[in-house]
N, C-alpha and C. Protein backbone atom coordinates (compact mmCIF):
# COMPACT_ATOMS: atom_id res chain seq x y z
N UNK A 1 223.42 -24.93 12.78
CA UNK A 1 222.29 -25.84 12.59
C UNK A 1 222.58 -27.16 13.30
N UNK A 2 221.32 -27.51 13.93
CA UNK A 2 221.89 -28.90 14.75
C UNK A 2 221.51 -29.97 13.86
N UNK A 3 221.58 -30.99 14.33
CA UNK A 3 221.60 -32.54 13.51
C UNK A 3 219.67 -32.61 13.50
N UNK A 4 219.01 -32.38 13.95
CA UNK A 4 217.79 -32.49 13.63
C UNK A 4 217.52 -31.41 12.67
N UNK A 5 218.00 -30.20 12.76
CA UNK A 5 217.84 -29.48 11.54
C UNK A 5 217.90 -29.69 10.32
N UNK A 6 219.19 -30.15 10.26
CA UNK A 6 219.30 -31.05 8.73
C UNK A 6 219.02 -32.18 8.42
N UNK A 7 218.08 -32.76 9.43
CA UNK A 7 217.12 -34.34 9.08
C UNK A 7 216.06 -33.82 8.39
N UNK A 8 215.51 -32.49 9.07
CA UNK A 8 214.37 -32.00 8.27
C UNK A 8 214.32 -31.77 7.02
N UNK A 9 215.25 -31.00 6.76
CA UNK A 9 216.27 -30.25 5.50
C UNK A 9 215.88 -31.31 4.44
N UNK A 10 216.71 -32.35 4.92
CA UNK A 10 216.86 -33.71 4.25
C UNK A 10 215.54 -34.59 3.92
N UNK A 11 214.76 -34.29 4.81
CA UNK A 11 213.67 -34.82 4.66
C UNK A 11 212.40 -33.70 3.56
N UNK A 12 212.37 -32.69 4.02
CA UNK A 12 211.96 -31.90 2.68
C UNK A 12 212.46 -31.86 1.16
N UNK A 13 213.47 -32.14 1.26
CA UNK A 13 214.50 -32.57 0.09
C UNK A 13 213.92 -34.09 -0.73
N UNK A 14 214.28 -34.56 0.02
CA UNK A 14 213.63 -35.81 -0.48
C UNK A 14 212.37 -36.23 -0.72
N UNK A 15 211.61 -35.75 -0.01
CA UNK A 15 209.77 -35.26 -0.48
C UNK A 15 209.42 -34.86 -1.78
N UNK A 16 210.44 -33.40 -1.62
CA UNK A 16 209.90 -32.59 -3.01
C UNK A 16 210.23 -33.78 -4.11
N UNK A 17 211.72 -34.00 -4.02
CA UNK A 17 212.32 -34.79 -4.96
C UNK A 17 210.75 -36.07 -5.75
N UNK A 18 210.55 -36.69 -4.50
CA UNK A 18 209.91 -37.81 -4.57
C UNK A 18 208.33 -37.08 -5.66
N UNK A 19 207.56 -35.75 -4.93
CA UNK A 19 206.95 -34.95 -5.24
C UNK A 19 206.72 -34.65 -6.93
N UNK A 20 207.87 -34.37 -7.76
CA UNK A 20 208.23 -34.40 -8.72
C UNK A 20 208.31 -35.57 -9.81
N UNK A 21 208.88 -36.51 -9.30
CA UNK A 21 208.86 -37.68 -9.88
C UNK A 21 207.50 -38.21 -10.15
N UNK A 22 206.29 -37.98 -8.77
CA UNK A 22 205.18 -38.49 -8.92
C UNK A 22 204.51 -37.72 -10.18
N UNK A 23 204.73 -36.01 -10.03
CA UNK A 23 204.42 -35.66 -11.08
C UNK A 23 204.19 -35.90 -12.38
N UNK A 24 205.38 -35.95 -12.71
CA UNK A 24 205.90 -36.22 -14.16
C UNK A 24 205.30 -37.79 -14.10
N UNK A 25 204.86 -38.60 -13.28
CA UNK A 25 204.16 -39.96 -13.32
C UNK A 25 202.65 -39.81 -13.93
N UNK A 26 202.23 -38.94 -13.53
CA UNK A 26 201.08 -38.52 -13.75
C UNK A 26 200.46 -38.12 -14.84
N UNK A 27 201.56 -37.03 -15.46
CA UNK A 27 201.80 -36.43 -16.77
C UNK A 27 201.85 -37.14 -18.09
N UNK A 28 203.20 -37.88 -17.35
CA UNK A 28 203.53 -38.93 -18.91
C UNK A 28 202.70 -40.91 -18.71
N UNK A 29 202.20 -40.86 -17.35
CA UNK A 29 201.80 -42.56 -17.09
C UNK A 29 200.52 -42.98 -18.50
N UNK A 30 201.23 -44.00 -18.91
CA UNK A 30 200.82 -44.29 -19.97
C UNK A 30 198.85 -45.27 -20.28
N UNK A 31 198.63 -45.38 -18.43
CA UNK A 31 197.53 -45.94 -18.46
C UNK A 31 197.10 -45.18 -17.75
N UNK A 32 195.73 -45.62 -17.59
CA UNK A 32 194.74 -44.51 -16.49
C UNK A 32 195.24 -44.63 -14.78
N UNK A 33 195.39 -46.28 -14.70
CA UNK A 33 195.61 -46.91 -13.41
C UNK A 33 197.05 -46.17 -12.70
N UNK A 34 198.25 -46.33 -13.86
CA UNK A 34 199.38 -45.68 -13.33
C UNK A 34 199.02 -43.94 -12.94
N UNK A 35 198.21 -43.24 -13.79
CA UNK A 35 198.18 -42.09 -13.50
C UNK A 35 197.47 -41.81 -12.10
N UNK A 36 196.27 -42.68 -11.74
CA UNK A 36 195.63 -42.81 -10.04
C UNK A 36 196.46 -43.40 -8.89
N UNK A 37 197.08 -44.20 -9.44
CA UNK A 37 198.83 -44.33 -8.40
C UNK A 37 199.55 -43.38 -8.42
N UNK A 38 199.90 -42.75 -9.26
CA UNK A 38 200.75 -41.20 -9.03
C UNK A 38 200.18 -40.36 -8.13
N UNK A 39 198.80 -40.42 -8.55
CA UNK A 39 197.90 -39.08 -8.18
C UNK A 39 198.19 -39.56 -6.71
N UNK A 40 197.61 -40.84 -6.35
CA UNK A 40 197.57 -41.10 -4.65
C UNK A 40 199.12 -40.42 -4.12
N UNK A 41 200.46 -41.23 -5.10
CA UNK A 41 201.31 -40.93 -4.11
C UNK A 41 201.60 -39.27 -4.01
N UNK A 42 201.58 -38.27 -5.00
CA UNK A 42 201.58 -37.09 -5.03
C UNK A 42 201.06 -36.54 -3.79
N UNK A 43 199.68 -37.17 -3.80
CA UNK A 43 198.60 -36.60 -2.21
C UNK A 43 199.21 -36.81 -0.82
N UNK A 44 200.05 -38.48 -0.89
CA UNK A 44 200.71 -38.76 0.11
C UNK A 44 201.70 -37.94 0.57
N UNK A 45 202.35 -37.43 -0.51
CA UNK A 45 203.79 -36.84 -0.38
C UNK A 45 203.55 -35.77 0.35
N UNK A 46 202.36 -35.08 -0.12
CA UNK A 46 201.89 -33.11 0.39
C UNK A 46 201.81 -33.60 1.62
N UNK A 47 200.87 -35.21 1.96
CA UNK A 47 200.78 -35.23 3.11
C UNK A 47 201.98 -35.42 4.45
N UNK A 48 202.87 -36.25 3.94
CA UNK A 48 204.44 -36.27 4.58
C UNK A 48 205.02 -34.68 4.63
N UNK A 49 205.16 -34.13 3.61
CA UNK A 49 205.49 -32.69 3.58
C UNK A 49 204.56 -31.97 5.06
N UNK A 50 203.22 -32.40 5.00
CA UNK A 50 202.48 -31.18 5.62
C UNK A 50 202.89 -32.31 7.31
N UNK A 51 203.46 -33.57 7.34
CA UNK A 51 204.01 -33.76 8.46
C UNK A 51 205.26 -33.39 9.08
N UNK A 52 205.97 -33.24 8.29
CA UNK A 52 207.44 -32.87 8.28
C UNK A 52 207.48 -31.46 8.81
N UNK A 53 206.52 -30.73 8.11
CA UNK A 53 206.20 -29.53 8.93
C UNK A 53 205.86 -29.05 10.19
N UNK A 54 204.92 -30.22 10.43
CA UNK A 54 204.41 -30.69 12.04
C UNK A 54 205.97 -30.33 12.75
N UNK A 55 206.36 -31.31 12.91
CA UNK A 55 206.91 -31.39 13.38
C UNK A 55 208.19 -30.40 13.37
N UNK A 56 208.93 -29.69 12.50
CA UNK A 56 209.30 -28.51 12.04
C UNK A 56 208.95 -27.25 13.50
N UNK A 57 207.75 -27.23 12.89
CA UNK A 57 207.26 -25.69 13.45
C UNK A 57 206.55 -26.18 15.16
N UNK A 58 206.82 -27.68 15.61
CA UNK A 58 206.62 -27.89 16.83
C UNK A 58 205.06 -28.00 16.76
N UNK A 59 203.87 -27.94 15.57
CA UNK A 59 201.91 -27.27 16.25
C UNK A 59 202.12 -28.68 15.74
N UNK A 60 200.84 -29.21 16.10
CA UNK A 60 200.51 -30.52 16.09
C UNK A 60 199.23 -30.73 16.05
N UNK A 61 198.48 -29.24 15.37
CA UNK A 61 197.31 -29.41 14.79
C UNK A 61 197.44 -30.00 13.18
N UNK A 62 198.52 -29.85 12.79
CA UNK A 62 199.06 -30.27 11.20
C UNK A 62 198.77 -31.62 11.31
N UNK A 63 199.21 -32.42 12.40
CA UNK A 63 198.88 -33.79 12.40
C UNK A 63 197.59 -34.00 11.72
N UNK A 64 196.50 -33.63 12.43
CA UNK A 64 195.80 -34.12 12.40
C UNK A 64 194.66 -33.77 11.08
N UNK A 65 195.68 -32.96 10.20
CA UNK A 65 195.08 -33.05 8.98
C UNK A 65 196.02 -33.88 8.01
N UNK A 66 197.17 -33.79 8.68
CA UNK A 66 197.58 -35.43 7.67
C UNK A 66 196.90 -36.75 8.11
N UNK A 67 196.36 -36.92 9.16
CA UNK A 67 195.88 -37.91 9.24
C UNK A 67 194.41 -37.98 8.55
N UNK A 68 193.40 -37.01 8.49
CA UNK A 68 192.63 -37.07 7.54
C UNK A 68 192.54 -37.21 6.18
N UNK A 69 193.96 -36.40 5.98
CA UNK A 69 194.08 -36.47 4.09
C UNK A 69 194.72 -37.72 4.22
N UNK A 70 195.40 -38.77 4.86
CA UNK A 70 195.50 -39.78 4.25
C UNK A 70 194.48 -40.80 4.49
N UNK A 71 193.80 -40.59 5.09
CA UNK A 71 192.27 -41.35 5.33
C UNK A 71 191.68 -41.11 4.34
N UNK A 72 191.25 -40.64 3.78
CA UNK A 72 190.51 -39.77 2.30
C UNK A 72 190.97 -40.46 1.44
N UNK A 73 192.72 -40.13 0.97
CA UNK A 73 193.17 -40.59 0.08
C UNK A 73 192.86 -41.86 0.15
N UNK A 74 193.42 -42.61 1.13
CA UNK A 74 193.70 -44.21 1.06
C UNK A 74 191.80 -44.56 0.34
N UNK A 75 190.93 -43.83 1.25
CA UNK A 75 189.69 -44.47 0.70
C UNK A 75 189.22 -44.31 -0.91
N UNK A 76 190.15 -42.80 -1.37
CA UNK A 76 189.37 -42.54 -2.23
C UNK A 76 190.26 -43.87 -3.59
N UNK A 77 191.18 -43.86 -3.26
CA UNK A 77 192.16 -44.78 -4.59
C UNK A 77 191.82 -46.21 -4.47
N UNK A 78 190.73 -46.76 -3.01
CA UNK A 78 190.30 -47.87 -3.24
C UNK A 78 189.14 -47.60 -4.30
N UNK A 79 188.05 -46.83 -3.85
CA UNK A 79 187.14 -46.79 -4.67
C UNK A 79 187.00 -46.30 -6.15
N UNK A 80 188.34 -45.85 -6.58
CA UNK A 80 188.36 -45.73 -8.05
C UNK A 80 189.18 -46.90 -8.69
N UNK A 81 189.61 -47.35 -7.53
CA UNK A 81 190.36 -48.84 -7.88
C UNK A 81 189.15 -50.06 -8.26
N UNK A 82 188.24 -50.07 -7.56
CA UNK A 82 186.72 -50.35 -7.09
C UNK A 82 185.92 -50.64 -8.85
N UNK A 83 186.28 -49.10 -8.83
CA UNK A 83 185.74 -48.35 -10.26
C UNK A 83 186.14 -49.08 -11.21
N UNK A 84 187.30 -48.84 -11.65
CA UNK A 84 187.78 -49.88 -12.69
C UNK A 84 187.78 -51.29 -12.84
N UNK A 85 187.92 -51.88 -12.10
CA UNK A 85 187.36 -53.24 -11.52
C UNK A 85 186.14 -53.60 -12.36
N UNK A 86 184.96 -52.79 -11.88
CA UNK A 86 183.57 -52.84 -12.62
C UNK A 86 183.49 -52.58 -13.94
N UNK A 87 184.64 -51.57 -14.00
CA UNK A 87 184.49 -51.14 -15.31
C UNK A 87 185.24 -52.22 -16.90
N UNK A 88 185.83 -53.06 -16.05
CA UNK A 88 186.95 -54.10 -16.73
C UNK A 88 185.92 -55.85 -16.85
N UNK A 89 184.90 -55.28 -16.16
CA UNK A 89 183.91 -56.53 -16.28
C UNK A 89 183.16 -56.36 -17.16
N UNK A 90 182.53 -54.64 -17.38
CA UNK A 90 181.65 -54.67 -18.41
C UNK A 90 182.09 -54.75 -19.54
């Protein structure tokens, strides 16, 4: 295995790891807000994962659905961020 092999390795490793943690953030987060921060970074993570892969398997059509799912995401955790906001006025 060469030295980029085990960057990947390392880098899937540390994803899942990260992956997990968000989980259990989600599971046990004690407010609504912490649980929509988990949720985002969870989405992020699949999305690093589904880059890591990119690059992995050399196609570089993967890109360009991480770049959509984090476009999505980023928009969607403003607008429930948005949400609560309004909802903390009424």
């Amino acid at each position: 295995m060469s030295a980029f092999d085990w960057m990947i390795q390392i880098g899937y490793f540390i994803l899942v790891a990260a992956l997990i943690c968000a989980v259990a953030r989600v599971v046990i987060g004690p407010t609504l807000p912490d649980r929509v921060i988990a949720l985002d970074l969870v989405a992020m993570v699949i999305a690093g994962i589904a880059a890591i892969y990119a690059i992995d398997t050399d196609n570089q059509v993967y890109l360009d659905v991480v770049l959509v799912m984090a476009i999505t995401i980023f928009f969607s955790t403003v607008a429930f961020s948005r949400y609560l906001q309004q909802r903390e006025k009424r």
